[in-house]
PDB file of N, CA and C in Angstrom:
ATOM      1  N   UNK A   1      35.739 -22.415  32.874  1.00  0.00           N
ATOM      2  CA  UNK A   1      34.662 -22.728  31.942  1.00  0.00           C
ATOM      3  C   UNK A   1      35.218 -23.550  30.791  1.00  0.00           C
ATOM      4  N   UNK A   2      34.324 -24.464  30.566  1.00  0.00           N
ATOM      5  CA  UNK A   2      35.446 -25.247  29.474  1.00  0.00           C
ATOM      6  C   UNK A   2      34.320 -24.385  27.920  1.00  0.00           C
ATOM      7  N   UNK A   3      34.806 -25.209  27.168  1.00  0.00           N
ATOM      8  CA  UNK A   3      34.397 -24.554  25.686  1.00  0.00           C
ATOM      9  C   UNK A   3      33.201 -24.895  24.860  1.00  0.00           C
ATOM     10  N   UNK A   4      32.477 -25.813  25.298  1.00  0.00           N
ATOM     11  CA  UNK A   4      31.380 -26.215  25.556  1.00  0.00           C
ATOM     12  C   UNK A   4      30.367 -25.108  25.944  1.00  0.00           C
ATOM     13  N   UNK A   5      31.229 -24.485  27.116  1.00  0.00           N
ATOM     14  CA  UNK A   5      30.407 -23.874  27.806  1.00  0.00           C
ATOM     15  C   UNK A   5      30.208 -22.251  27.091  1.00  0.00           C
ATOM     16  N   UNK A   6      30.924 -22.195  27.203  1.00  0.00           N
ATOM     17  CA  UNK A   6      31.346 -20.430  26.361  1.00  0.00           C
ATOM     18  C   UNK A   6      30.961 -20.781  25.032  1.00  0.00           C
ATOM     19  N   UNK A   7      30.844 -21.353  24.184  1.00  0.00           N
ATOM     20  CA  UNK A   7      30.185 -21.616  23.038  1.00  0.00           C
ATOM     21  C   UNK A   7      28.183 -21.545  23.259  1.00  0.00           C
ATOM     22  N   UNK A   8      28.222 -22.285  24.345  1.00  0.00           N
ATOM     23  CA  UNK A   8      26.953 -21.992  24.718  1.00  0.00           C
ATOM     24  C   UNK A   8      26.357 -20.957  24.982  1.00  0.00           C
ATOM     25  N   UNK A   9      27.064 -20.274  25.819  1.00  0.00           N
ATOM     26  CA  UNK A   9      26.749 -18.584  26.297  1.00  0.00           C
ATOM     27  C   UNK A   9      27.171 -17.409  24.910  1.00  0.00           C
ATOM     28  N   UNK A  10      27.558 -18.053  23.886  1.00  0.00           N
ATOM     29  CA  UNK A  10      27.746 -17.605  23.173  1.00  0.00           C
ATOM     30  C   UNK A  10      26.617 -17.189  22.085  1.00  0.00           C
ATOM     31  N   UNK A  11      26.284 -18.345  21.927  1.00  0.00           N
ATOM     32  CA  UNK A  11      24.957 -18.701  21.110  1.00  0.00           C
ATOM     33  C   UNK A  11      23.875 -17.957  22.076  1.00  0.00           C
ATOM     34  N   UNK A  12      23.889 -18.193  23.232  1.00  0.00           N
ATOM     35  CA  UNK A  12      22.946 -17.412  24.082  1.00  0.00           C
ATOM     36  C   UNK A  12      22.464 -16.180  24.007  1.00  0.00           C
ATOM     37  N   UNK A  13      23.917 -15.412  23.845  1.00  0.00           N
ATOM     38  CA  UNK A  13      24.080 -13.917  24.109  1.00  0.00           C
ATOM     39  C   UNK A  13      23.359 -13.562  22.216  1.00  0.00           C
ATOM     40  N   UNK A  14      24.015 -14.624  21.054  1.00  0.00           N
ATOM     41  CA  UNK A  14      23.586 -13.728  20.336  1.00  0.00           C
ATOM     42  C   UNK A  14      21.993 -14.037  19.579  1.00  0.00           C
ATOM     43  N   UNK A  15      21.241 -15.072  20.168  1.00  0.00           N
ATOM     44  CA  UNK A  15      20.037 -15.196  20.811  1.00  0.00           C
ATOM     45  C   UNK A  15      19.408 -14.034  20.880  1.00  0.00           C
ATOM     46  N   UNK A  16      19.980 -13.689  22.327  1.00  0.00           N
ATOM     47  CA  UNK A  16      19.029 -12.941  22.932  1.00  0.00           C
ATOM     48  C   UNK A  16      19.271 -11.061  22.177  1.00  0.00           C
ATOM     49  N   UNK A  17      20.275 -11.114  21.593  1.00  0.00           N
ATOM     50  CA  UNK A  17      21.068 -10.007  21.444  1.00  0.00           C
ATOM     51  C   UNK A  17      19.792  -9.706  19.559  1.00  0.00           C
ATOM     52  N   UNK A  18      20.108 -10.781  19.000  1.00  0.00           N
ATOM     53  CA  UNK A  18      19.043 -10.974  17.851  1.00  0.00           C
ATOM     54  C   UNK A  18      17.522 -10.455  17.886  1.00  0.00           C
ATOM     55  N   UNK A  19      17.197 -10.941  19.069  1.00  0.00           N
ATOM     56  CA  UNK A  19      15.771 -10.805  19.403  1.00  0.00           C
ATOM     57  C   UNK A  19      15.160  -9.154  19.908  1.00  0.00           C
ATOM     58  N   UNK A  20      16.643  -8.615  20.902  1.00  0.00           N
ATOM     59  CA  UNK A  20      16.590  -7.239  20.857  1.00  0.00           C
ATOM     60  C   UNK A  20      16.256  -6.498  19.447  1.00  0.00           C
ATOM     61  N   UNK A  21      16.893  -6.882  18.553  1.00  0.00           N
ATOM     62  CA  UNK A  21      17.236  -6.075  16.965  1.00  0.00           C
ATOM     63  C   UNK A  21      15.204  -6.388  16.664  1.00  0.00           C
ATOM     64  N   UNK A  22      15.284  -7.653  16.875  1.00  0.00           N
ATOM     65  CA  UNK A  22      13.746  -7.925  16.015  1.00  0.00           C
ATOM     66  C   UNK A  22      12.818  -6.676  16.964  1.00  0.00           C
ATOM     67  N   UNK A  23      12.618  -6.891  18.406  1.00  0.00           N
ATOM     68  CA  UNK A  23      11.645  -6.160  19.208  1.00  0.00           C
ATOM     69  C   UNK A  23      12.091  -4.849  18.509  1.00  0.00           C
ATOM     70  N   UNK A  24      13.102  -4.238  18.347  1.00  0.00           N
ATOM     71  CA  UNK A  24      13.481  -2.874  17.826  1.00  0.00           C
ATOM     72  C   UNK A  24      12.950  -2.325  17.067  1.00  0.00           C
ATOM     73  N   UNK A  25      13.166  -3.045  16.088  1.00  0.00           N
ATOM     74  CA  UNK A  25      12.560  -3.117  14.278  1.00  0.00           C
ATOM     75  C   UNK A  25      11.467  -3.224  14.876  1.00  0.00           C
ATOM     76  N   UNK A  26      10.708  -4.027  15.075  1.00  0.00           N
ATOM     77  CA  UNK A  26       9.194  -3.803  14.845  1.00  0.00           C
ATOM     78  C   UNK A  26       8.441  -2.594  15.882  1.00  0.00           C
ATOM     79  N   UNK A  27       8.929  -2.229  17.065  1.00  0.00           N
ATOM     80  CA  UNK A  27       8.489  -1.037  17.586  1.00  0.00           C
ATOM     81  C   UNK A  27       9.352   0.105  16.849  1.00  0.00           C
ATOM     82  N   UNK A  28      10.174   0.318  15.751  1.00  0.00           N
ATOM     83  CA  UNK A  28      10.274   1.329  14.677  1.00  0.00           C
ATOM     84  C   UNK A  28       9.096   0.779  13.495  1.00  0.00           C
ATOM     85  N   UNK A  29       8.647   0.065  12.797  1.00  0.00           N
ATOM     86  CA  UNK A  29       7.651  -0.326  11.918  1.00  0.00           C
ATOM     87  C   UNK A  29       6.386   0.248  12.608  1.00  0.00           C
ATOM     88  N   UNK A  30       5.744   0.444  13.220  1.00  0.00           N
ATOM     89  CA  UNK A  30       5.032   0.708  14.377  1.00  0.00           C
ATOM     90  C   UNK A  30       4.728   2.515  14.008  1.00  0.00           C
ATOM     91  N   UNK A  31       6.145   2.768  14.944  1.00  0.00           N
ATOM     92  CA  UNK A  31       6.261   4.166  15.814  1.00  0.00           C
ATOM     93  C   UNK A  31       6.690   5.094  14.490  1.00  0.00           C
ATOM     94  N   UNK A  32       7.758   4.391  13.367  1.00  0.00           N
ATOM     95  CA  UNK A  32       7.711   5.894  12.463  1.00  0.00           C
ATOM     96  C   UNK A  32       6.986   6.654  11.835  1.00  0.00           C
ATOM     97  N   UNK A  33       7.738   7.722  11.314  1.00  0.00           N
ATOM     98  CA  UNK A  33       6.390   8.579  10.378  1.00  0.00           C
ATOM     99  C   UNK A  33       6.304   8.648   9.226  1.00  0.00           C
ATOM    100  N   UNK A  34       7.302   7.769   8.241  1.00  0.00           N
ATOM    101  CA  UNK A  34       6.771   7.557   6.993  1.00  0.00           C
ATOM    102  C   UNK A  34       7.183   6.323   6.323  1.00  0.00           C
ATOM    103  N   UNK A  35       7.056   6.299   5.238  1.00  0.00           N
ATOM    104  CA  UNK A  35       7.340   4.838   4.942  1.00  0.00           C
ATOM    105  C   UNK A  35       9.032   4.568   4.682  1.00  0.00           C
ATOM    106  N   UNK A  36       9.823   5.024   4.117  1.00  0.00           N
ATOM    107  CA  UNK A  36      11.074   5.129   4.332  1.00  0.00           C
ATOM    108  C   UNK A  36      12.009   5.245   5.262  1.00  0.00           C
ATOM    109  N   UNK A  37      11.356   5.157   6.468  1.00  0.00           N
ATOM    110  CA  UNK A  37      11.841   5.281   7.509  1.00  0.00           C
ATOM    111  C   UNK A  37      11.133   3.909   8.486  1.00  0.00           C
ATOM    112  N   UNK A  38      10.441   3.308   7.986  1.00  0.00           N
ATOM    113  CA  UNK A  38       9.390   1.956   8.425  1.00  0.00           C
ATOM    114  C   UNK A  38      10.063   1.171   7.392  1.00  0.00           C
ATOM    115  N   UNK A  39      10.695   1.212   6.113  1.00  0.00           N
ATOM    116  CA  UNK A  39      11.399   0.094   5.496  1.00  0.00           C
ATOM    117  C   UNK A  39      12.849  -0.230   6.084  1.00  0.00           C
ATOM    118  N   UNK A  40      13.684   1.432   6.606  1.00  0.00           N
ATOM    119  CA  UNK A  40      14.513   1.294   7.850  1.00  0.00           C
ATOM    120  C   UNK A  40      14.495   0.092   8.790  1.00  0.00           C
ATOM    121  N   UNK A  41      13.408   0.516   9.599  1.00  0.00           N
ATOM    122  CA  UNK A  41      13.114  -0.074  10.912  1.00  0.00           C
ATOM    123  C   UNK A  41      13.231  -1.626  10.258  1.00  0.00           C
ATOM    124  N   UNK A  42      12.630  -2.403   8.859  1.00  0.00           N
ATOM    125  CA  UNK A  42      12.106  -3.608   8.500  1.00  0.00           C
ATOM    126  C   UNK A  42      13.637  -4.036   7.939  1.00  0.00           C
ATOM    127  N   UNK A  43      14.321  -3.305   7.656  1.00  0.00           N
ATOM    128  CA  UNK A  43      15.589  -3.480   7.202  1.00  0.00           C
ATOM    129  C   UNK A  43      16.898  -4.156   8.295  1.00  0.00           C
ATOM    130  N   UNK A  44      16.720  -3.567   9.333  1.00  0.00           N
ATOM    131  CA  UNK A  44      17.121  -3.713  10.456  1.00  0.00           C
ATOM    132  C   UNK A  44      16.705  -5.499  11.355  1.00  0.00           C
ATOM    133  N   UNK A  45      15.227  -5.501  11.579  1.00  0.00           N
ATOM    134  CA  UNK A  45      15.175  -6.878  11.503  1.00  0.00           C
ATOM    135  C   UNK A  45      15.740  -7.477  10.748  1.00  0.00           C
ATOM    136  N   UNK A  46      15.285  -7.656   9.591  1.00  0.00           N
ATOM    137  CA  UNK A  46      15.701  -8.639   8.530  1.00  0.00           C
ATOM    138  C   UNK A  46      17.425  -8.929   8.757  1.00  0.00           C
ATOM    139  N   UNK A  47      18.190  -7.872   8.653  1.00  0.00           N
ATOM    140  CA  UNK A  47      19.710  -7.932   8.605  1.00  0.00           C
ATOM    141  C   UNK A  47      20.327  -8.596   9.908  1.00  0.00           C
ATOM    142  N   UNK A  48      20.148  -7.607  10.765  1.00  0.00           N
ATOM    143  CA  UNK A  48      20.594  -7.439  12.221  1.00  0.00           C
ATOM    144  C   UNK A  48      19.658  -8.547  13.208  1.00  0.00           C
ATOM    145  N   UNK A  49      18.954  -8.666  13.139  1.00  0.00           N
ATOM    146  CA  UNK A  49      17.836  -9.328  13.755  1.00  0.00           C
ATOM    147  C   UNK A  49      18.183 -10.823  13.485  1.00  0.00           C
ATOM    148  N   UNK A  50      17.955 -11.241  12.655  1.00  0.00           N
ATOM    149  CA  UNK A  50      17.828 -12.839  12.059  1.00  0.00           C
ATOM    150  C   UNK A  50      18.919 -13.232  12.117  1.00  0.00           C
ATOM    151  N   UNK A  51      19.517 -12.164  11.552  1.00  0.00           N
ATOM    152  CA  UNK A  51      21.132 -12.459  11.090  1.00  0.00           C
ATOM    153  C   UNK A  51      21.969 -12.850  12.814  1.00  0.00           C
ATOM    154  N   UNK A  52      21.430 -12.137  13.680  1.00  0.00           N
ATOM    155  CA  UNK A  52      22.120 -12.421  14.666  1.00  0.00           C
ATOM    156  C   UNK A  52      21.451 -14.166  15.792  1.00  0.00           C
ATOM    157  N   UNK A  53      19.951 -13.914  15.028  1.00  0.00           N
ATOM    158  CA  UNK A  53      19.484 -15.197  15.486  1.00  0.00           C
ATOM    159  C   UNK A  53      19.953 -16.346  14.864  1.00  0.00           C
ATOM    160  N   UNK A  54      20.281 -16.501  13.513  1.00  0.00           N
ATOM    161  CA  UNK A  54      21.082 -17.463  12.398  1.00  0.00           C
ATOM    162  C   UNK A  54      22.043 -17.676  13.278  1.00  0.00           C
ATOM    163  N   UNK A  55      23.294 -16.435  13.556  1.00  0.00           N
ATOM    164  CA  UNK A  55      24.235 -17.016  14.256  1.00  0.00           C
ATOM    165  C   UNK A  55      24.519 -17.809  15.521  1.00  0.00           C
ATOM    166  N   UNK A  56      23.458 -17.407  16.058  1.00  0.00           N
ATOM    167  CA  UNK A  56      23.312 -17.827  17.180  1.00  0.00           C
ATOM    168  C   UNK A  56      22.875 -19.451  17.262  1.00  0.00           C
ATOM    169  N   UNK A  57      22.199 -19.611  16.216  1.00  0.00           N
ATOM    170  CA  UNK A  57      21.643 -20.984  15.790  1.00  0.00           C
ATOM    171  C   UNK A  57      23.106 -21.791  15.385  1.00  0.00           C
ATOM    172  N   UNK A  58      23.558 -21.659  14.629  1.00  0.00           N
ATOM    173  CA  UNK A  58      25.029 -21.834  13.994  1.00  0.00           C
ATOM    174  C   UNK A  58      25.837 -22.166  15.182  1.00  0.00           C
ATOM    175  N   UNK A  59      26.300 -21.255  15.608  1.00  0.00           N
ATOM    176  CA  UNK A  59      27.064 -21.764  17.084  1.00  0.00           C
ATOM    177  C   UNK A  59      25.912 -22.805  18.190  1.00  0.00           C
ATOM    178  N   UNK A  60      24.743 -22.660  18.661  1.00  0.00           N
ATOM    179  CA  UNK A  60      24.483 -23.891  19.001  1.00  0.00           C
ATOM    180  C   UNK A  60      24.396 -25.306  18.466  1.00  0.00           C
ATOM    181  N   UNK A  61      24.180 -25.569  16.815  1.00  0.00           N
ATOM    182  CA  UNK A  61      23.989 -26.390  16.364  1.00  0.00           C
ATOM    183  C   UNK A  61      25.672 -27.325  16.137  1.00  0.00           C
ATOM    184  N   UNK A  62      26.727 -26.652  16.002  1.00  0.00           N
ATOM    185  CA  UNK A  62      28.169 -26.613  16.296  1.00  0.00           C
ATOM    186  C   UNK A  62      28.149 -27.329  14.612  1.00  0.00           C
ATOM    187  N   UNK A  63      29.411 -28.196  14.622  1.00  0.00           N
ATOM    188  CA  UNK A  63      29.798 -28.368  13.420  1.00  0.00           C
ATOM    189  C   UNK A  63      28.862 -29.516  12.672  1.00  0.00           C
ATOM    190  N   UNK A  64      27.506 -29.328  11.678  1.00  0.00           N
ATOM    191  CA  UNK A  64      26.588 -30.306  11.522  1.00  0.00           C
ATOM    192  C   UNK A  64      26.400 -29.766  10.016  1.00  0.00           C
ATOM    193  N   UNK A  65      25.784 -30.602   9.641  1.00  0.00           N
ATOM    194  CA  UNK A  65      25.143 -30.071   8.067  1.00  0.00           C
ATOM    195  C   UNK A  65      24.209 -29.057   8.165  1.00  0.00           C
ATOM    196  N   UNK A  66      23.718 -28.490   9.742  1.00  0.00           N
ATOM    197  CA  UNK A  66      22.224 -28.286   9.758  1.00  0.00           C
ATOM    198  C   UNK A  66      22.813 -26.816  10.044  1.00  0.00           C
ATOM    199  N   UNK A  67      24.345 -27.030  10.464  1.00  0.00           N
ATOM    200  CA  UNK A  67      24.881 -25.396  10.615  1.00  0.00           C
ATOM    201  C   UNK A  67      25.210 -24.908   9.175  1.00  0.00           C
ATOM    202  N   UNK A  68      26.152 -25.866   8.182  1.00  0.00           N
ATOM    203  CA  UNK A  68      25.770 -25.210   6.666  1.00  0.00           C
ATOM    204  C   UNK A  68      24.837 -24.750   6.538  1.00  0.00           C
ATOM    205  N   UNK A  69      23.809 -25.675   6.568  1.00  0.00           N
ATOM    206  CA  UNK A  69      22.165 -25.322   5.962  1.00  0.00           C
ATOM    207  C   UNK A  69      22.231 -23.770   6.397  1.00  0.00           C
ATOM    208  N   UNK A  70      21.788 -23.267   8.114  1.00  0.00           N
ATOM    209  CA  UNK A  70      22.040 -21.933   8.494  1.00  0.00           C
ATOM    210  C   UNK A  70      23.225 -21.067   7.401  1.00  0.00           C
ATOM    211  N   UNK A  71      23.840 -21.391   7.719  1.00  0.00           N
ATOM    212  CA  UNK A  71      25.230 -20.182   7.152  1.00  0.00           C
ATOM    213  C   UNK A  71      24.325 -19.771   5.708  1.00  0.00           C
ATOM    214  N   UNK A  72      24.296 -21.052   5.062  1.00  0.00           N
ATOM    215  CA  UNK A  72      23.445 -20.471   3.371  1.00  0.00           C
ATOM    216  C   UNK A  72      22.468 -19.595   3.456  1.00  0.00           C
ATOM    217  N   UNK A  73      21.604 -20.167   4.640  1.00  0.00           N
ATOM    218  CA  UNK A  73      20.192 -18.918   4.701  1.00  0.00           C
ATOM    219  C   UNK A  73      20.587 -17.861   5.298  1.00  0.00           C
ATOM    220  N   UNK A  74      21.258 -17.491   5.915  1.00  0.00           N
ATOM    221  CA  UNK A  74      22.236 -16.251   6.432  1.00  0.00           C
ATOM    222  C   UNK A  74      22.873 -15.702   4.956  1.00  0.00           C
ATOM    223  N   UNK A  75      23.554 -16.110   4.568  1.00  0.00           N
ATOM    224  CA  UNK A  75      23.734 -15.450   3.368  1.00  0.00           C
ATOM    225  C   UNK A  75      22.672 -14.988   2.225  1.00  0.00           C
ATOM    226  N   UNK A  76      22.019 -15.701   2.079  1.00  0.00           N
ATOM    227  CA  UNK A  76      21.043 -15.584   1.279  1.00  0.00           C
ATOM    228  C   UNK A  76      20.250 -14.357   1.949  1.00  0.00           C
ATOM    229  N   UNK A  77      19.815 -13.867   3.229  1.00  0.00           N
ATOM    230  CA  UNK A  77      19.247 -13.087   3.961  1.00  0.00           C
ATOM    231  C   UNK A  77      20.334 -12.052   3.749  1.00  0.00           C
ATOM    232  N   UNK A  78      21.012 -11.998   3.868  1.00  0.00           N
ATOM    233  CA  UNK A  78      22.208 -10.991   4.053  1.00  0.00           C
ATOM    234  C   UNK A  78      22.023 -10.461   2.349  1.00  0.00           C
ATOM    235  N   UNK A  79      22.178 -10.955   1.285  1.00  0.00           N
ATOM    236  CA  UNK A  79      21.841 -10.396  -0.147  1.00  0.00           C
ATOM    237  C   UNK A  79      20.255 -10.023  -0.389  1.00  0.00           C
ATOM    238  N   UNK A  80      19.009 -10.954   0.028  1.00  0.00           N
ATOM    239  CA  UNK A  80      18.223 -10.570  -0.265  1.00  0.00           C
ATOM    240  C   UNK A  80      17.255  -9.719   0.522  1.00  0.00           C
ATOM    241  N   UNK A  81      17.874  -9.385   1.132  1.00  0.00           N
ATOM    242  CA  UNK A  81      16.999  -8.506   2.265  1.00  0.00           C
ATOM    243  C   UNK A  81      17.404  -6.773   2.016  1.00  0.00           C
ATOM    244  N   UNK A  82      18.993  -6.685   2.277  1.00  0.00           N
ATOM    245  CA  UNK A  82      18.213  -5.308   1.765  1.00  0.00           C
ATOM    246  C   UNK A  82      18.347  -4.969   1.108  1.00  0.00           C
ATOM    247  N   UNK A  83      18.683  -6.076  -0.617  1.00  0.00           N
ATOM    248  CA  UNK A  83      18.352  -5.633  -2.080  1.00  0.00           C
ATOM    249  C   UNK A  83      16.933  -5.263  -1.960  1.00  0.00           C
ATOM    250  N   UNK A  84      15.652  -5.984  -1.363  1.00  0.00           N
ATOM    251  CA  UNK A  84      14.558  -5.954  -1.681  1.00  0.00           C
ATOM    252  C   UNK A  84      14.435  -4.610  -0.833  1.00  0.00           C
ATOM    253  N   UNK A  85      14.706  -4.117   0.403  1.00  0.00           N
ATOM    254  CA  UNK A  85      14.196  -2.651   0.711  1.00  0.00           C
ATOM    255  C   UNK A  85      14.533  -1.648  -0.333  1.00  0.00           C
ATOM    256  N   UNK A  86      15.946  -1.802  -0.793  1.00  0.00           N
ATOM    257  CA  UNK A  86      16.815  -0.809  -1.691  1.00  0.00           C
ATOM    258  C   UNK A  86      15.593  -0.783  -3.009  1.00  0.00           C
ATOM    259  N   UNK A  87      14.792  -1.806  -3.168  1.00  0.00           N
ATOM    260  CA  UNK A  87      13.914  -1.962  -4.372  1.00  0.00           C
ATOM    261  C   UNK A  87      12.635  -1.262  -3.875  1.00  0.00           C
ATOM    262  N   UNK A  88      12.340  -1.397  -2.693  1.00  0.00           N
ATOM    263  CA  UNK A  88      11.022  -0.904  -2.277  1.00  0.00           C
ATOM    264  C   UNK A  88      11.180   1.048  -2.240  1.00  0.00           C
ATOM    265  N   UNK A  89      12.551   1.045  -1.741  1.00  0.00           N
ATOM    266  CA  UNK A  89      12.805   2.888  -1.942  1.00  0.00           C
ATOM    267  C   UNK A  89      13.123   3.318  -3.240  1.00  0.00           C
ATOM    268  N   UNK A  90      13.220   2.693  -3.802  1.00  0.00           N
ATOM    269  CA  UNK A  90      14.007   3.111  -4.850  1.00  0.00           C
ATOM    270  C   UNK A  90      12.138   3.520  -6.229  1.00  0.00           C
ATOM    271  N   UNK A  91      11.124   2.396  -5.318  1.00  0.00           N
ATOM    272  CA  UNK A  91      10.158   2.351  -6.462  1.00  0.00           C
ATOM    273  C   UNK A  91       9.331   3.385  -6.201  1.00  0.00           C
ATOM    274  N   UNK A  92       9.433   3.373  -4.492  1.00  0.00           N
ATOM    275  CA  UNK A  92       8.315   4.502  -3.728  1.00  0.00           C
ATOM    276  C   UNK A  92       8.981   5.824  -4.139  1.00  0.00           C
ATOM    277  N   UNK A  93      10.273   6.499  -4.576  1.00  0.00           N
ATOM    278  CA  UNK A  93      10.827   7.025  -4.722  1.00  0.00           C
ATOM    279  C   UNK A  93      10.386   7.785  -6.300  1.00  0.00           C
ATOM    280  N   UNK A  94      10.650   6.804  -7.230  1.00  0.00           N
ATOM    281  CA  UNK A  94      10.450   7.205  -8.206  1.00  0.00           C
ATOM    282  C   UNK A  94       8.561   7.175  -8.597  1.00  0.00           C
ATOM    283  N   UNK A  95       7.666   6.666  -7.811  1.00  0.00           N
ATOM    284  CA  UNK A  95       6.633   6.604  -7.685  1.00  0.00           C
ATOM    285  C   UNK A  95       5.687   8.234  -7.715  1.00  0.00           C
ATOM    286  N   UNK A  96       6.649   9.087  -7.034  1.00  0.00           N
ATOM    287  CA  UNK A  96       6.514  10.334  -6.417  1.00  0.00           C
ATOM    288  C   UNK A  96       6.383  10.568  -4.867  1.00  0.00           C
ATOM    289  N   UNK A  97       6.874   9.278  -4.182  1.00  0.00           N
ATOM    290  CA  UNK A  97       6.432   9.496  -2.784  1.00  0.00           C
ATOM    291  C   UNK A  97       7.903  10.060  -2.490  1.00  0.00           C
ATOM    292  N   UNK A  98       7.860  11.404  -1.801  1.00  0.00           N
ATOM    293  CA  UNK A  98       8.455  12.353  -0.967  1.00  0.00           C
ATOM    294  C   UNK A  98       8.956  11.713   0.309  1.00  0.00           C
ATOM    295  N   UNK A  99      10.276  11.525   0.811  1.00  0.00           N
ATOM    296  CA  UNK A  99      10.520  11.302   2.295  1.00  0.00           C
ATOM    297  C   UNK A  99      10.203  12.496   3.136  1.00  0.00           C
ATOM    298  N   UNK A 100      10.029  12.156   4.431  1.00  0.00           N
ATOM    299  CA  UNK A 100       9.642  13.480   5.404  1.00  0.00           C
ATOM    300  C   UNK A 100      11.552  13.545   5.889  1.00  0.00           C
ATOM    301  N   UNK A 101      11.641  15.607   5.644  1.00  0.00           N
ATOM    302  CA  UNK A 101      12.879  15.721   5.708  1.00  0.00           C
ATOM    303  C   UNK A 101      12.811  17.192   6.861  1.00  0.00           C
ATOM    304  N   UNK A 102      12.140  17.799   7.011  1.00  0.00           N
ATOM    305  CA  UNK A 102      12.302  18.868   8.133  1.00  0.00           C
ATOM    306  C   UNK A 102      12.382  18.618   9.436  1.00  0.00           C
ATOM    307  N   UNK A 103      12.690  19.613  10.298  1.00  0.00           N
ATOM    308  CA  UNK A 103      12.523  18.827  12.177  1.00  0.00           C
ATOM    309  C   UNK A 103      11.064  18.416  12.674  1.00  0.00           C
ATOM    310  N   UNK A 104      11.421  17.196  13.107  1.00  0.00           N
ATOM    311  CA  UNK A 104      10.223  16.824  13.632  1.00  0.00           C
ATOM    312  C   UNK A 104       9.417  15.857  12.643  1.00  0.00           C
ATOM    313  N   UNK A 105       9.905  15.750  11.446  1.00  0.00           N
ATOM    314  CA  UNK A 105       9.576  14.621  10.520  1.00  0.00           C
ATOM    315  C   UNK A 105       8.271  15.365   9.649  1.00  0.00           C
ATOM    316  N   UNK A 106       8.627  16.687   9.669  1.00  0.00           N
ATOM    317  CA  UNK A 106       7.715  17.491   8.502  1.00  0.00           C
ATOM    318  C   UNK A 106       8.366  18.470   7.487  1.00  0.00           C
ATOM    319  N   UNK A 107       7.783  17.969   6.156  1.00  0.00           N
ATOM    320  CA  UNK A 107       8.000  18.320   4.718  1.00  0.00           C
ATOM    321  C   UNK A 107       8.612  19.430   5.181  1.00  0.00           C
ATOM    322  N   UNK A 108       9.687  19.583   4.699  1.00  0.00           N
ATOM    323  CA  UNK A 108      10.479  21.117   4.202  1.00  0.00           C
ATOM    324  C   UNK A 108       9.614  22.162   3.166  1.00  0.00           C
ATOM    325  N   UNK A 109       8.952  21.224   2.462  1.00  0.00           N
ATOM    326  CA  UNK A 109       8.633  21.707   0.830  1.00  0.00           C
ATOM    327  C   UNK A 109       7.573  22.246   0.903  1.00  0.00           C
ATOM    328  N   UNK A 110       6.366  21.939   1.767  1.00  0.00           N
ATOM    329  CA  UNK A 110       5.241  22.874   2.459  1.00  0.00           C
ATOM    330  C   UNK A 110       5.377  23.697   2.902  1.00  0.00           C
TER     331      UNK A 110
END
C-alpha cells in the first residue's frame, strides 16, 4: 500500500469512526432520563464526534490552508464545547435542578 493510500483509509476510518460518536450522542439525547445526562450524551458529539470528523477531514484534505482552517475549528470546538456544557450544568445546577442519582435513574431524596 503506498501512503497515499493508508492516509486515505485513514481519513476513512476516522470518518466513519466520527459519525459512530455523532449516531451515539444523539440516540443518548433521545433515550436519557434527565437533563444532565442528555448534556452528556451532547457533550460527546460535540467533542468526540466532530472532533473525529475534523480529523478525518484534515488528513483527507493533506497539507493545504483548508487543513489549517480545520485544525483551528477543531480547536476552537475542543475549548468551546465543553466549556459551554460545564456552563449549562453548572447553571441547571445552581438553578435547583437535582440530577437523578438512585438505581434505575430515580431520586434517592424521595
Amino acid at each position: 500500500m503506498s501512503g497515499d493510500a493508508i492516509l486515505d483509509l485513514m481519513s476513512w476510518v476516522a470518518l466513519a469512526a466520527g459519525s459512530v460518536f455523532c449516531i451515539i450522542g444523539a440516540v443518548g439525547l433521545i433515550r436519557m432520563p434527565d437533563f444532565y445526562s442528555r448534556i452528556h450524551a451532547g457533550g460527546i458529539i460535540d467533542t468526540m464526534g466532530a472532533g473525529l470528523v475534523l480529523f478525518g477531514l484534515v488528513l483527507h484534505a493533506g497539507l493545504t490552508l483548508v487543513a489549517v482552517k480545520l485544525i483551528l475549528l477543531f480547536l476552537f470546538s475542543l475549548i468551546a464545547g465543553p466549556t459551554a456544557v460545564h456552563a449549562l450544568a453548572k447553571a441547571a445546577f445552581h438553578s435547583g435542578m437535582k440530577p437523578l442519582t438512585g438505581p434505575g435513574g430515580k431520586d434517592r431524596s424521595n
